[in-house]
C-alpha atoms as a PDB file:
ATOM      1  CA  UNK A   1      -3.109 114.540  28.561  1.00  0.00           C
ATOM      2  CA  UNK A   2      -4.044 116.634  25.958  1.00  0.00           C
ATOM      3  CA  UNK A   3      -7.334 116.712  24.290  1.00  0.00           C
ATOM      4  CA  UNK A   4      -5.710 115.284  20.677  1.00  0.00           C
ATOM      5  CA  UNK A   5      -3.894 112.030  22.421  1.00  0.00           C
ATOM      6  CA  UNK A   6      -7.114 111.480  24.159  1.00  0.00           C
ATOM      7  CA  UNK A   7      -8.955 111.093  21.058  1.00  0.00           C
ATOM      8  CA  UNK A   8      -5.915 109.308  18.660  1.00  0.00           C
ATOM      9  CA  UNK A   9      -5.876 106.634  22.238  1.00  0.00           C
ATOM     10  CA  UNK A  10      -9.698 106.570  21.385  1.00  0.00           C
ATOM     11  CA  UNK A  11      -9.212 105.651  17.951  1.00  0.00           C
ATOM     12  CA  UNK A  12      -6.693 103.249  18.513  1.00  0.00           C
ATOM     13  CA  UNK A  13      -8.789 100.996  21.100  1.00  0.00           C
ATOM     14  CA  UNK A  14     -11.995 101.346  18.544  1.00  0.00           C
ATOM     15  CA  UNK A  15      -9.355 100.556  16.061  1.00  0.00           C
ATOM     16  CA  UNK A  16      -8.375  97.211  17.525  1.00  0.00           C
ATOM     17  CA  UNK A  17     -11.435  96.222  19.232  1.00  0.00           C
ATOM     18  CA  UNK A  18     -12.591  96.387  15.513  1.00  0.00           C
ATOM     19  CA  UNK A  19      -9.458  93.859  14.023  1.00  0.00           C
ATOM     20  CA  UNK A  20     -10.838  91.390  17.116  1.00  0.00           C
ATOM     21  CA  UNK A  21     -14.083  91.129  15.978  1.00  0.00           C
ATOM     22  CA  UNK A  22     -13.276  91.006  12.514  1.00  0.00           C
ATOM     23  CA  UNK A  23     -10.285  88.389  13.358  1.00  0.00           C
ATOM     24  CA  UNK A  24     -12.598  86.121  15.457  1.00  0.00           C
ATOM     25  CA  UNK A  25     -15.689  86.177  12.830  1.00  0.00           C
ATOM     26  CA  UNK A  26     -13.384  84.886   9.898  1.00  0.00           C
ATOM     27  CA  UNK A  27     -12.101  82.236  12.246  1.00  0.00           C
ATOM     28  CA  UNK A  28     -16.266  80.823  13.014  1.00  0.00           C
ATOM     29  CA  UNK A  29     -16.757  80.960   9.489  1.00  0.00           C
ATOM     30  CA  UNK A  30     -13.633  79.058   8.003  1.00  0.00           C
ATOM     31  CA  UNK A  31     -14.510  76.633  10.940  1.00  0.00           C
ATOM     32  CA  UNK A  32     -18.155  76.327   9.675  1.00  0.00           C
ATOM     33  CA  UNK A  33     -17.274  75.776   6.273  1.00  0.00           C
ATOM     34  CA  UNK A  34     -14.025  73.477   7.424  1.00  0.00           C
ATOM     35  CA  UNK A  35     -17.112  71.146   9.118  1.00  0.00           C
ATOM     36  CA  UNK A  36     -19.117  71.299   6.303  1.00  0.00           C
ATOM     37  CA  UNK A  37     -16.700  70.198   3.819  1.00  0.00           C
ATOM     38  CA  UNK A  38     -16.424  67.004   6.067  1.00  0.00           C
ATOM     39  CA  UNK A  39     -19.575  66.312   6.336  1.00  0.00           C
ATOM     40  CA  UNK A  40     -20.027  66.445   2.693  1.00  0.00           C
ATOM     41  CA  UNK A  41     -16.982  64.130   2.405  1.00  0.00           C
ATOM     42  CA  UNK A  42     -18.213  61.771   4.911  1.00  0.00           C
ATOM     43  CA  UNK A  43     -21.814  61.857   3.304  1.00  0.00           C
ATOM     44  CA  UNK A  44     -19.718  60.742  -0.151  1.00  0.00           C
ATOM     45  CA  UNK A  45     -20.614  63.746  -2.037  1.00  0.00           C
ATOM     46  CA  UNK A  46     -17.425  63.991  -3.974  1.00  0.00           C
ATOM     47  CA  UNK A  47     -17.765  59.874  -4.824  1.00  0.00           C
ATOM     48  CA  UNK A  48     -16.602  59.485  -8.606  1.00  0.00           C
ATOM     49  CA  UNK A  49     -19.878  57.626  -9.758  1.00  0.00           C
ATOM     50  CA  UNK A  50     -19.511  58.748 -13.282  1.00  0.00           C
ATOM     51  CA  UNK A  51     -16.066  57.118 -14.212  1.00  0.00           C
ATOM     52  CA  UNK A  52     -16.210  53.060 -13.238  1.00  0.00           C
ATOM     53  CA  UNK A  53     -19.276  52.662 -15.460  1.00  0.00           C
ATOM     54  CA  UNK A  54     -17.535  54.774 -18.338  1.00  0.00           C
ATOM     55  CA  UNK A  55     -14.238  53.095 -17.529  1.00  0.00           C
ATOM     56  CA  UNK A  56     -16.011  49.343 -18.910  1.00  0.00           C
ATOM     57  CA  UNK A  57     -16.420  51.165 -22.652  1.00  0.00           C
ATOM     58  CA  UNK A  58     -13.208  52.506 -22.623  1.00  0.00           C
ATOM     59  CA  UNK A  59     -11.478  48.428 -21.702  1.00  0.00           C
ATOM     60  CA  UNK A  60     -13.547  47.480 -24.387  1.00  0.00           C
ATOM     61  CA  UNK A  61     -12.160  49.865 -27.227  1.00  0.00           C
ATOM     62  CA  UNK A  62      -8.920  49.081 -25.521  1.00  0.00           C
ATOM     63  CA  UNK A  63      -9.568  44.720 -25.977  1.00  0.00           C
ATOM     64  CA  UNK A  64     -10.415  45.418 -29.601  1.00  0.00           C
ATOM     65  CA  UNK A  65      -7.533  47.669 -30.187  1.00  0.00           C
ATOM     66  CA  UNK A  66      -5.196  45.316 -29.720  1.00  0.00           C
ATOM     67  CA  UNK A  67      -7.301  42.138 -31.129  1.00  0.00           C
ATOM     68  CA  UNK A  68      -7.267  44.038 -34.614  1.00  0.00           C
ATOM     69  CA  UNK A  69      -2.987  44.277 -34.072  1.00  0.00           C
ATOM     70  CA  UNK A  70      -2.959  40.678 -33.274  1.00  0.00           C
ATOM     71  CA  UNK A  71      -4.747  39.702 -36.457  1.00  0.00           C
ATOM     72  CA  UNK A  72      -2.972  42.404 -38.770  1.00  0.00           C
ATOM     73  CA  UNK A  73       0.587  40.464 -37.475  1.00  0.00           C
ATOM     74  CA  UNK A  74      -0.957  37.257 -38.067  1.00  0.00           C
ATOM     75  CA  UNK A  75      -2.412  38.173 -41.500  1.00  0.00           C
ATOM     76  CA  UNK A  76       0.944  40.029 -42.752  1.00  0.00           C
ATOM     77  CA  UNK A  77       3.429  36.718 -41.876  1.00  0.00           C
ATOM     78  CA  UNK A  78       3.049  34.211 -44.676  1.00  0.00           C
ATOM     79  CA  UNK A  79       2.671  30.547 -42.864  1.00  0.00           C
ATOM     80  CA  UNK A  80       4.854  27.672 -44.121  1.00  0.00           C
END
């Protein structure tokens, strides 16, 4: 072999030993990350504990809402 393909085979296996490495590090950290994101679902971290105890003001707005129609039918039909 000549001296050049010697060194290009060199770079080739450093080359690829390199993409392994690399390859097999982003796998152990989307698996670590994969496992913490179920934890923290398991653990109820992304629980909505903000919108039932709005939602009870909103139905009220809603009750009134449509109380105030009721009366303004009532009010604008003349009774017999």
């Amino acid at each position: 072999m000549k001296e050049i393909d010697k060194v290009h085979l060199l770079n080739q296996i450093i080359f690829m030993s390199v993409i392994y490495l690399l390859i097999s590090i982003s796998i152990i950290v989307a698996v670590f990350f994969f496992l913490a994101f179920i934890r923290a679902v398991k653990s109820g971290q992304y629980d909505d504990d903000y919108t039932p105890s709005v939602r009870m003001l909103f139905d009220d707005e809603l009750i009134k809402k449509t109380s105030n129609d009721t009366i303004q039918i009532t009010d604008n039909n003349p009774k017999p």
